[in-house]
N, C-alpha and C. Protein backbone atom coordinates (compact mmCIF):
# COMPACT_ATOMS: atom_id res chain seq x y z
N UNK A 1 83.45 104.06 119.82
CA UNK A 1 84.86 104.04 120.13
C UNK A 1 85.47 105.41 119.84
N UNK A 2 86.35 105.42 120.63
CA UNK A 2 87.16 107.14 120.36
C UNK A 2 88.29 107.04 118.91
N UNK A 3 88.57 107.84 118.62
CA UNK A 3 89.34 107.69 117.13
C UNK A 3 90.76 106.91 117.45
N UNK A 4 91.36 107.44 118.45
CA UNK A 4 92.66 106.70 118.63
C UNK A 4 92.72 105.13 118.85
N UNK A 5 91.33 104.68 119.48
CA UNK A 5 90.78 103.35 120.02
C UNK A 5 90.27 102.75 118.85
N UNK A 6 89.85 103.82 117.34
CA UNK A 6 89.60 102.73 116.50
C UNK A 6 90.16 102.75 115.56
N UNK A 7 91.43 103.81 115.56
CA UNK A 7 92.32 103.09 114.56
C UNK A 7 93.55 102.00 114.89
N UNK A 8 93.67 102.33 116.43
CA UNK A 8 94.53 100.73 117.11
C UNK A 8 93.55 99.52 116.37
N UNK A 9 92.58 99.30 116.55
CA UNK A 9 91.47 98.59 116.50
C UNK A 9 92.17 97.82 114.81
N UNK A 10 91.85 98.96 113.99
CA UNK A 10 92.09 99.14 112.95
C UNK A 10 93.33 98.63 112.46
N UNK A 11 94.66 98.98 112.87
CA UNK A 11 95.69 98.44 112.39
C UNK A 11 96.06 97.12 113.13
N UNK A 12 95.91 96.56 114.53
CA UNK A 12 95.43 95.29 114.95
C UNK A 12 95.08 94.32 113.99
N UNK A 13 93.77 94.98 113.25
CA UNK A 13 93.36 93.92 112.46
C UNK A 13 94.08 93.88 111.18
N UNK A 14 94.53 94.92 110.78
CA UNK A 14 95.53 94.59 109.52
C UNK A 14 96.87 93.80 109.81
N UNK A 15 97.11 93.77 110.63
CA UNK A 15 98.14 92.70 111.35
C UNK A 15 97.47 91.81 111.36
N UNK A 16 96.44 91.51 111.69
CA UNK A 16 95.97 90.15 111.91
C UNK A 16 96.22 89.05 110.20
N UNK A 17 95.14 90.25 109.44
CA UNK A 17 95.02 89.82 107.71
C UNK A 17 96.16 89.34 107.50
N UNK A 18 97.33 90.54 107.63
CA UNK A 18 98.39 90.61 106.94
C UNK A 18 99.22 89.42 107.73
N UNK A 19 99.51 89.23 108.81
CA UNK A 19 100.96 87.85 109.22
C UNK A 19 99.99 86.65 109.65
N UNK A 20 98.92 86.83 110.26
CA UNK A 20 98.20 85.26 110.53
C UNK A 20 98.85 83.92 109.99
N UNK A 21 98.80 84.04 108.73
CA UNK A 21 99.42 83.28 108.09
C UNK A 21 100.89 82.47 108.31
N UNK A 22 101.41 83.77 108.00
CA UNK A 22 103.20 83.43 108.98
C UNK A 22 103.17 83.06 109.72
N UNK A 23 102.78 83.40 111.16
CA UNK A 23 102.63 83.40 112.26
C UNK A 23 102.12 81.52 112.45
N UNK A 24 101.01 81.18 112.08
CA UNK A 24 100.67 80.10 111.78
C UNK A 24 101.66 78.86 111.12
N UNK A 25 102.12 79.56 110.43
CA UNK A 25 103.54 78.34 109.34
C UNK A 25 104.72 78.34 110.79
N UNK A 26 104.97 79.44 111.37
CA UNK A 26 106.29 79.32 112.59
C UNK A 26 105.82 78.73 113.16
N UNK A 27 104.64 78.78 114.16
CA UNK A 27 103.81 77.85 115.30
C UNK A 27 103.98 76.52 114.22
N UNK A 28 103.64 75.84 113.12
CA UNK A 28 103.52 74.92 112.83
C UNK A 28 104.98 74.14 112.66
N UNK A 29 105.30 75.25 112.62
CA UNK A 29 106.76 74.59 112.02
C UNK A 29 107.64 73.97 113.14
N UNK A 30 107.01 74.59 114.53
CA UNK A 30 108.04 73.81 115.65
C UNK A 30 107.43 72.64 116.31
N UNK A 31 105.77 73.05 116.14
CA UNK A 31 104.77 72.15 117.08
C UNK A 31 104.08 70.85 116.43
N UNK A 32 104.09 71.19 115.16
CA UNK A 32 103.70 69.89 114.09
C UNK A 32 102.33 69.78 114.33
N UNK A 33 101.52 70.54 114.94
CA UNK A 33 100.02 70.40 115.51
C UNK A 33 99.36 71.53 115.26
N UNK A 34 98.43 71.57 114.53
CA UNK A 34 97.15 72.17 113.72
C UNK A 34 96.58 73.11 115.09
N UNK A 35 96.16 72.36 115.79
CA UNK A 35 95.10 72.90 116.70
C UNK A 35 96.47 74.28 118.06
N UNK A 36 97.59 73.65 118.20
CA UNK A 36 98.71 74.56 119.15
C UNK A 36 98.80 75.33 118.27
N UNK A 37 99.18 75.43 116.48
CA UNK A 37 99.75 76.35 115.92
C UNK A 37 98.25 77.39 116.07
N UNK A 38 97.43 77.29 115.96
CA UNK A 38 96.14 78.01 115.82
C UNK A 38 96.59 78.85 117.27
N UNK A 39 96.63 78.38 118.47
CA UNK A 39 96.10 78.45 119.91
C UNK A 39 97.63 79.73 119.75
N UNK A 40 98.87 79.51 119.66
CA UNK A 40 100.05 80.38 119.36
C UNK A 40 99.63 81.44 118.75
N UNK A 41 99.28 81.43 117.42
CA UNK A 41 98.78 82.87 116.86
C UNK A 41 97.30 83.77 117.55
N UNK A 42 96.67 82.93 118.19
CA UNK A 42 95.38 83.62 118.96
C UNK A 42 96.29 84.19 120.42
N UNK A 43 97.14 83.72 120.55
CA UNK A 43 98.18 83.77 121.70
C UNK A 43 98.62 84.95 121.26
N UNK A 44 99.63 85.03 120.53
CA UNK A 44 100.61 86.18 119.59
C UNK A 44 99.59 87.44 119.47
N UNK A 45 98.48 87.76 119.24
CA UNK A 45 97.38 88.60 118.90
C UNK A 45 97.18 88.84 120.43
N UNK A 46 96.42 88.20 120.91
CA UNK A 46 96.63 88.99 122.58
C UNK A 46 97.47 89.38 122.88
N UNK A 47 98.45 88.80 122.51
CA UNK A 47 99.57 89.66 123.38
C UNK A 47 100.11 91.18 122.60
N UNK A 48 99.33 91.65 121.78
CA UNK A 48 99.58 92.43 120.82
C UNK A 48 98.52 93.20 121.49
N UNK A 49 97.18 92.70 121.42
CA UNK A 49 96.49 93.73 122.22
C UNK A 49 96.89 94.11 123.60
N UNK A 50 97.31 93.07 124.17
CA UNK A 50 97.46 93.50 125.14
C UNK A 50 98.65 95.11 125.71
N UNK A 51 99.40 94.80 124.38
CA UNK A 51 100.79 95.72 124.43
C UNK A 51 100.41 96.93 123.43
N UNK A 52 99.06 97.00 122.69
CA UNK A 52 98.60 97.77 121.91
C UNK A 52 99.39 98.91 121.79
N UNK A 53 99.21 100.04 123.18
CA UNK A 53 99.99 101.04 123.55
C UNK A 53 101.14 100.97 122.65
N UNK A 54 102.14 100.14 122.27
CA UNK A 54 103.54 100.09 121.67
C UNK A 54 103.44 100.17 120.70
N UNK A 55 102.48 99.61 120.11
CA UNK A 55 102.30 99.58 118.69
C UNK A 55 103.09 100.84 117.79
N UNK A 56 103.20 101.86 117.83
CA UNK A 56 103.80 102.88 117.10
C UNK A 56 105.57 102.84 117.44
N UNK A 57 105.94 102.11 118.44
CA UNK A 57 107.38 102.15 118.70
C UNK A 57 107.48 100.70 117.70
N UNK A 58 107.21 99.91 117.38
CA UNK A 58 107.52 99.10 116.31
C UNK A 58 107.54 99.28 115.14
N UNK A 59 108.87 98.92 114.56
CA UNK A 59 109.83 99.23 113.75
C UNK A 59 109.33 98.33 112.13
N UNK A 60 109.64 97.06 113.13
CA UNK A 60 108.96 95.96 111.96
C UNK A 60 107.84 94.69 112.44
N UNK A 61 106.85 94.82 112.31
CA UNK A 61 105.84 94.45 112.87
C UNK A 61 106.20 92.65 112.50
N UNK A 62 106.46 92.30 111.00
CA UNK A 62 106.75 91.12 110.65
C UNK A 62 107.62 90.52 111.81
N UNK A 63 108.61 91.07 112.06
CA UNK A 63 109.81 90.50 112.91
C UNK A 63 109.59 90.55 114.47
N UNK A 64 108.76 91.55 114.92
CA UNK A 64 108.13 91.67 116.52
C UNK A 64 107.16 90.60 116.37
N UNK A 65 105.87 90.27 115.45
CA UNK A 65 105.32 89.15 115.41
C UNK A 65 105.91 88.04 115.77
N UNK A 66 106.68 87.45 114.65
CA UNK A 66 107.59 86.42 114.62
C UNK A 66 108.58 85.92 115.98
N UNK A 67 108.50 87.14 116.53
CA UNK A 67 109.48 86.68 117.94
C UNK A 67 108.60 86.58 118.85
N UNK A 68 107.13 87.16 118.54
CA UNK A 68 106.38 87.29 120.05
C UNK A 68 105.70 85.50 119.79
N UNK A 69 105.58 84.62 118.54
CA UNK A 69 105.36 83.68 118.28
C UNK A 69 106.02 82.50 118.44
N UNK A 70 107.59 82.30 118.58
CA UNK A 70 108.53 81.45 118.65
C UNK A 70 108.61 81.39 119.90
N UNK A 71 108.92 82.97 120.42
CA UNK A 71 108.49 82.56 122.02
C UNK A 71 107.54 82.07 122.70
N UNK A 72 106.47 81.73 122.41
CA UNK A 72 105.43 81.17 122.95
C UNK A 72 105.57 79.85 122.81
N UNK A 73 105.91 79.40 121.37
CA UNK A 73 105.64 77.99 120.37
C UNK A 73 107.12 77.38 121.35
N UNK A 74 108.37 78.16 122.12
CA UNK A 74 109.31 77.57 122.76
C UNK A 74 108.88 77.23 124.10
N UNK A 75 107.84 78.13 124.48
CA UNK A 75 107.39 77.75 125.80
C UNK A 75 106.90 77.34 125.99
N UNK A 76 105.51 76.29 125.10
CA UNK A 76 105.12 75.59 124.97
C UNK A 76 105.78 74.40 124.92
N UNK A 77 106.79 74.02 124.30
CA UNK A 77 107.63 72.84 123.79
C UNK A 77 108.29 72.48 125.25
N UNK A 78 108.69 73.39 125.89
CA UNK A 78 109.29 73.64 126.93
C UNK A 78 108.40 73.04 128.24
N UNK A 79 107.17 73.39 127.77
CA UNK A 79 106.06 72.85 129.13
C UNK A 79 106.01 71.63 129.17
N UNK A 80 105.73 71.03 127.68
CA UNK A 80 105.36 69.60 126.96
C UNK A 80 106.37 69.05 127.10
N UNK A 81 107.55 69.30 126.75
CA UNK A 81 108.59 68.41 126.60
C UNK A 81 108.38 67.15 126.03
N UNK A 82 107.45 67.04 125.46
CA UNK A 82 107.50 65.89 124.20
C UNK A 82 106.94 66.58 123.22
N UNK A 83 106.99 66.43 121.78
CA UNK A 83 105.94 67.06 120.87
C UNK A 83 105.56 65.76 119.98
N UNK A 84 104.21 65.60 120.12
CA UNK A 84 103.65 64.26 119.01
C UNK A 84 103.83 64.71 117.96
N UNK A 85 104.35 62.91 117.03
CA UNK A 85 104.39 63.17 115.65
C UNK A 85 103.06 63.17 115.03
N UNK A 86 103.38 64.18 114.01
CA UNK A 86 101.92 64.38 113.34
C UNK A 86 101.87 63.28 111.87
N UNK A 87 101.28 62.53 111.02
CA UNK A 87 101.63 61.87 110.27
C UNK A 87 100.29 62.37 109.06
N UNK A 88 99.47 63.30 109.65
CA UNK A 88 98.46 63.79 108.97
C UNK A 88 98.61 64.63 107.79
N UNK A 89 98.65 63.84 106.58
CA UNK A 89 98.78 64.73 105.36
C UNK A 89 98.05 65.87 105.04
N UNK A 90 96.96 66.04 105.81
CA UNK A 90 96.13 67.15 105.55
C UNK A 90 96.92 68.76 106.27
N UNK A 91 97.40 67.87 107.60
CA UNK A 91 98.00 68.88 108.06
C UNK A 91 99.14 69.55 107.46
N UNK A 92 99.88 68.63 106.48
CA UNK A 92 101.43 69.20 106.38
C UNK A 92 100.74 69.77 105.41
N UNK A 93 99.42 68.98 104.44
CA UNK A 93 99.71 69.98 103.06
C UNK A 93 99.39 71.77 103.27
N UNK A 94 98.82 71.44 104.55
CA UNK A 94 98.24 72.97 104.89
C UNK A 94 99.47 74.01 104.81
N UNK A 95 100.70 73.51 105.18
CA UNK A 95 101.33 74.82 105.01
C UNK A 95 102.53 74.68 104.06
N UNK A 96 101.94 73.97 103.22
CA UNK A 96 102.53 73.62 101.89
C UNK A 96 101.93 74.53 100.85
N UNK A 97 103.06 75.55 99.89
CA UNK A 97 102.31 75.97 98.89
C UNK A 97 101.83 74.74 97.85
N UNK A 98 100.06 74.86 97.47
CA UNK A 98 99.47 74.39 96.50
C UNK A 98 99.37 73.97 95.12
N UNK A 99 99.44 74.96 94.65
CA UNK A 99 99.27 75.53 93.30
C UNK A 99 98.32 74.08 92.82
N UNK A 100 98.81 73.80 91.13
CA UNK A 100 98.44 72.81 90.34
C UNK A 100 98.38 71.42 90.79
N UNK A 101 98.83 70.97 92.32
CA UNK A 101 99.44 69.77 92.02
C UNK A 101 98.24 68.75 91.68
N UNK A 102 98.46 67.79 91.44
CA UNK A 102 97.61 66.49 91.35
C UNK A 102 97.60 66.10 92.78
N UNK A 103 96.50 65.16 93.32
CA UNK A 103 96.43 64.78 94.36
C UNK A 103 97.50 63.88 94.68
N UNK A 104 97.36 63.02 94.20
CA UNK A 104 99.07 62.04 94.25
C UNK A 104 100.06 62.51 94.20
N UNK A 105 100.57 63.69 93.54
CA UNK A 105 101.28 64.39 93.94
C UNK A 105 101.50 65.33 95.11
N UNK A 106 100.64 65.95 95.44
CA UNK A 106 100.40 66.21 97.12
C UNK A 106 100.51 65.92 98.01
N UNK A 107 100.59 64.32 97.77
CA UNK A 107 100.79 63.15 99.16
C UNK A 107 102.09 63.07 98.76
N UNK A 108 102.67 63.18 97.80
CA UNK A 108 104.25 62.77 97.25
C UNK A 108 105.01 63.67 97.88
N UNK A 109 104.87 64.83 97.45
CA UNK A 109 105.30 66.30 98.07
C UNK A 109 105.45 66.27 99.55
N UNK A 110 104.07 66.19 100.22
CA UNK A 110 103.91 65.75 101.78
C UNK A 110 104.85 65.00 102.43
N UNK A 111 105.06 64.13 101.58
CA UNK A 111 105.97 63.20 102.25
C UNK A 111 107.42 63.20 102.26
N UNK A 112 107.56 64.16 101.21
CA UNK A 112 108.97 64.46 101.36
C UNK A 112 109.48 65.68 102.17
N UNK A 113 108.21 66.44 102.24
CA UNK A 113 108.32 67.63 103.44
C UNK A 113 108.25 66.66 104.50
N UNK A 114 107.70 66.02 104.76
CA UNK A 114 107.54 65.14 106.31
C UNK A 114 108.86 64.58 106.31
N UNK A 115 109.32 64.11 105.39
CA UNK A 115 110.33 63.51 105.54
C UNK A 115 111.68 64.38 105.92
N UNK A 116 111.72 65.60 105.04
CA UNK A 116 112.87 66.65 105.31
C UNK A 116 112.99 67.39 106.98
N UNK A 117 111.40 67.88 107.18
CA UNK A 117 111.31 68.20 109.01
C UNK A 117 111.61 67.88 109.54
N UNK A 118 111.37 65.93 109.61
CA UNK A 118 111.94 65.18 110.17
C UNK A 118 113.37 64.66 110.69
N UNK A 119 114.06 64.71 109.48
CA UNK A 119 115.85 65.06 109.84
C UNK A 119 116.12 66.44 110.13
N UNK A 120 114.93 67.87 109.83
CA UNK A 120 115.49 68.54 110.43
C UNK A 120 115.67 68.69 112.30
N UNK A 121 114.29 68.06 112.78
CA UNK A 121 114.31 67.75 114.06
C UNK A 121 116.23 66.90 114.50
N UNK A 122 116.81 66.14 114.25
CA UNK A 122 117.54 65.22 114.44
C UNK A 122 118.85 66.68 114.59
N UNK A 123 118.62 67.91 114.01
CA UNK A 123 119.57 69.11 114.11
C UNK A 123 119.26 69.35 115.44
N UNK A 124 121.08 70.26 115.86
CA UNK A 124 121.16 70.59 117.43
C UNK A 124 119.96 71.82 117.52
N UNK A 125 119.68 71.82 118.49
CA UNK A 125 118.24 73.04 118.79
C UNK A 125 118.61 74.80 118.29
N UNK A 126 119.67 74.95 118.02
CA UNK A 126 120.38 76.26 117.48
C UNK A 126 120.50 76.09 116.10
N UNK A 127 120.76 74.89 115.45
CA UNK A 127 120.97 74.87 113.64
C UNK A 127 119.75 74.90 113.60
N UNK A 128 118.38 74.18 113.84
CA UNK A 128 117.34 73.80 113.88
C UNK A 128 116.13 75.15 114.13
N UNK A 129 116.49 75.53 114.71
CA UNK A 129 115.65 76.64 114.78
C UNK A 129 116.29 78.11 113.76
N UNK A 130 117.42 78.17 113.44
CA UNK A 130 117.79 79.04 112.21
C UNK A 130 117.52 78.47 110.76
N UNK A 131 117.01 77.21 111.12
CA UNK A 131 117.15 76.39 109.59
C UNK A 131 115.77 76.75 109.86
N UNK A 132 114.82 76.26 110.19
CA UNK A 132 112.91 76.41 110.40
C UNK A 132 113.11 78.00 109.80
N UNK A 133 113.42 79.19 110.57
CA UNK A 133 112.98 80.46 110.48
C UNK A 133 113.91 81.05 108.85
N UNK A 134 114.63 80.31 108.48
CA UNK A 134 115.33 81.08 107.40
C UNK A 134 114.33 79.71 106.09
N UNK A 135 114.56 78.38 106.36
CA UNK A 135 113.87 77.73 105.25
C UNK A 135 112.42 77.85 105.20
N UNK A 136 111.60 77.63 106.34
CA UNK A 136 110.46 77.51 106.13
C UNK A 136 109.77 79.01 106.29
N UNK A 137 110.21 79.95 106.99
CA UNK A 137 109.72 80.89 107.30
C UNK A 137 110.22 82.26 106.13
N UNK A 138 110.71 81.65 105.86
CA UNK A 138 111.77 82.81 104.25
C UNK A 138 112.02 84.03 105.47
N UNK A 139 112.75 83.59 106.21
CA UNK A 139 113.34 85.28 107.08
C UNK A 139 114.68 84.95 106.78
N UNK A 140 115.25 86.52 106.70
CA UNK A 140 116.70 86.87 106.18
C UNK A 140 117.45 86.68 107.59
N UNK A 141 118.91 87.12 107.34
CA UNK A 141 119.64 86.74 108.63
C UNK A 141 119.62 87.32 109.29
N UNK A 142 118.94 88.96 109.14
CA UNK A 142 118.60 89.98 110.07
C UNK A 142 117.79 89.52 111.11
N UNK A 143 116.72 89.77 110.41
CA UNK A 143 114.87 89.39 110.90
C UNK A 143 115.32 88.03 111.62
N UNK A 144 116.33 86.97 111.60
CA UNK A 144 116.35 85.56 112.21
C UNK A 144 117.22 86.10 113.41
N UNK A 145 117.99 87.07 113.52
CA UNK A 145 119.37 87.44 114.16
C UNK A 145 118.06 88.34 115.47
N UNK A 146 116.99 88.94 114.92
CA UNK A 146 116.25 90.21 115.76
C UNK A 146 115.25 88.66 116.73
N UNK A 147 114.57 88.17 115.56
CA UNK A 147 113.86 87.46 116.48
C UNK A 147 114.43 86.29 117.84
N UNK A 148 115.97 85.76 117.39
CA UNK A 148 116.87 85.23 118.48
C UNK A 148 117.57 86.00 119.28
N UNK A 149 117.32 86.81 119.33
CA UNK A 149 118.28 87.78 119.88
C UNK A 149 119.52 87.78 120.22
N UNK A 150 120.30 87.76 118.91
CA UNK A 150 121.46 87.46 118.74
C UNK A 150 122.09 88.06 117.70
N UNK A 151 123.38 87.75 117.23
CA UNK A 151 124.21 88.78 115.96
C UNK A 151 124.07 88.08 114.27
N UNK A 152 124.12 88.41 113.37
CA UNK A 152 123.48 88.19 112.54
C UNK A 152 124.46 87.30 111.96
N UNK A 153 125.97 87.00 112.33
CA UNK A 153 127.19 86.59 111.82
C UNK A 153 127.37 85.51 112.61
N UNK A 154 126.47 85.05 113.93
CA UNK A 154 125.91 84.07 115.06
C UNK A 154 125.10 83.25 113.79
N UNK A 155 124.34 84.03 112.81
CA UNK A 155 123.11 83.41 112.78
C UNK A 155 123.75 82.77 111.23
N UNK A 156 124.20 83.39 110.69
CA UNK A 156 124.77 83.11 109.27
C UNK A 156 125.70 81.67 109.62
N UNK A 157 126.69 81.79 110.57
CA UNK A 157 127.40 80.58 111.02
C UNK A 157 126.38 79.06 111.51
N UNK A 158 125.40 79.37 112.22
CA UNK A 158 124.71 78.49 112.63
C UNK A 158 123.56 77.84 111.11
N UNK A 159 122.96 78.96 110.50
CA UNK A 159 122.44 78.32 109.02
C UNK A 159 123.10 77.44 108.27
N UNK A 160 124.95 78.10 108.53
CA UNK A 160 125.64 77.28 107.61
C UNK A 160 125.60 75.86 108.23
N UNK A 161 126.17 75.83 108.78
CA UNK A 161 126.25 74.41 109.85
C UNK A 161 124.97 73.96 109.84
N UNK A 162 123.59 74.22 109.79
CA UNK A 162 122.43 73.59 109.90
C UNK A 162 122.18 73.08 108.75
N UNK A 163 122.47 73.73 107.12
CA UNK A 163 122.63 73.20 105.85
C UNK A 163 123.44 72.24 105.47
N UNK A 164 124.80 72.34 106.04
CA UNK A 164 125.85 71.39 105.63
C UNK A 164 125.73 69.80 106.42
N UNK A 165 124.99 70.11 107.58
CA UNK A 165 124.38 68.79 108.68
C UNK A 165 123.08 68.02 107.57
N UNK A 166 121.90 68.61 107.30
CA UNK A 166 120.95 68.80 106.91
C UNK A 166 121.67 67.61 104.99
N UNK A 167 122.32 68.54 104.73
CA UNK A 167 122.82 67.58 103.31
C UNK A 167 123.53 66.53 103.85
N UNK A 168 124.18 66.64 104.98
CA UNK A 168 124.52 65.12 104.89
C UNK A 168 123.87 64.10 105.38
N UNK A 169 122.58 64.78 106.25
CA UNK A 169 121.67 63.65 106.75
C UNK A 169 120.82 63.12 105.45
N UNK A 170 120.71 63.83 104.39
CA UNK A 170 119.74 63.58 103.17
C UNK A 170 120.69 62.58 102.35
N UNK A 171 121.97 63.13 102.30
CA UNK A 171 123.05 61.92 101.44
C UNK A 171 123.24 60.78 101.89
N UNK A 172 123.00 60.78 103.91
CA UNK A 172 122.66 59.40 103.65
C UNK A 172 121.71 58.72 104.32
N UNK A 173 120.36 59.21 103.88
CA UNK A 173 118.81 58.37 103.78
C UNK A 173 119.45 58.38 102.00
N UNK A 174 119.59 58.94 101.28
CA UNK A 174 119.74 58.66 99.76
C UNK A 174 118.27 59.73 99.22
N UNK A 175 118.77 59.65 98.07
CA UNK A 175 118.02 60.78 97.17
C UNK A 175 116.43 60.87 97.93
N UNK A 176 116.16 61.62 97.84
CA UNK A 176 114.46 62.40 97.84
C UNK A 176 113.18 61.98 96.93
N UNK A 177 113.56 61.15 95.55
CA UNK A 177 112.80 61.34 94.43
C UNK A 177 111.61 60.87 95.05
C-alpha cells in the first residue's frame, strides 16, 4: 500500500475501535434489533470508506459518525415501517452498562430499561429522537443540534418537552422500583 493509502487505512480503523460501540448503542437504540444495529454500523463504516477522501475535512468524527448512523437506522425504520418488539434480555443487557450486578438484578435493571424505551417510543418522533441521542447516547445539545440538523435552542426546547412528557408518562404507570 502507498503511505497515504495506509494511513487512511489506519485511522479508518481507529474509528472503527474507537465509536463501534456508539454507533452500535444509536442503531440499537431506534431499531431494538441486535442483528440491524450490527448491519447500520457495518453500513456507517462503508460509507466512511467509501467518503475516505473527506476524512481530513472532518471536524468531529464522533458527531459525523453519529449522523451518518441515525440516518441510515431512519431509513431503515422508514423502509420497515414497523419495528418488532424485542423482549430479549440478552439483547437489552447488551447495551446496558454492567459492572457488579447480580444476575437477578440484570433482569431487574432490563426491565426497567425495557420498560422506560418503551414509553419513550409513545414520545412525538422529534422529543423521541432528542431524548434517545441526549439520554442514551450522552450527546450534548450541540453534537444532537449537528447530527439533526438543526439549532441547538430547537434542540434544548424539544429535550425539554421530551423529559417533562417522559415524567409524566412514568407518574402515571407509577414508580419504577
Amino acid at each position: 500500500m502507498a503511505a497515504p493509502e495506509q494511513e487512511t487505512h489506519a485511522r479508518v480503523t481507529a474509528l472503527v475501535e474507537e465509536y463501534s460501540t456508539t454507533l452500535y448503542r444509536v442503531a440499537y437504540s431506534v431499531t431494538r434489533n441486535t442483528a440491524d444495529a450490527e448491519d447500520v454500523v457495518q453500513e456507517t463504516f462503508l460509507r466512511v470508506l467509501r467518503h475516505r477522501n473527506k476524512l481530513a475535512e472532518v471536524r468531529d468524527y464522533r458527531v459525523w459518525l453519529v449522523r451518518i448512523a441515525w440516518n441510515l437506522v431512519l431509513d431503515r425504520k422508514r423502509r420497515a415501517k414497523t419495528r418488532p418488539q424485542v423482549d430479549d434480555f440478552e439483547d437489552l443487557a447488551r447495551v446496558l452498562p454492567t459492572g457488579e450486578l447480580s444476575a437477578e438484578r440484570r433482569v431487574i435493571t432490563a426491565q426497567r430499561h425495557a420498560r422506560i424505551l418503551a414509553l419513550i417510543d409513545t414520545l412525538p418522533a422529534r422529543e423521541r429522537e432528542v431524548l434517545l441521542l441526549s439520554a442514551v447516547q450522552e450527546l450534548s445539545t450541540v453534537e444532537i443540534a449537528l447530527v439533526l440538523d438543526t439549532t441547538e435552542s430547537t434542540i434544548r426546547s424539544r429535550l425539554y418537552r421530551a423529559r417533562h412528557a417522559l415524567a409524566a408518562l412514568l407518574e402515571q404507570e407509577g414508580s419504577l422500583q
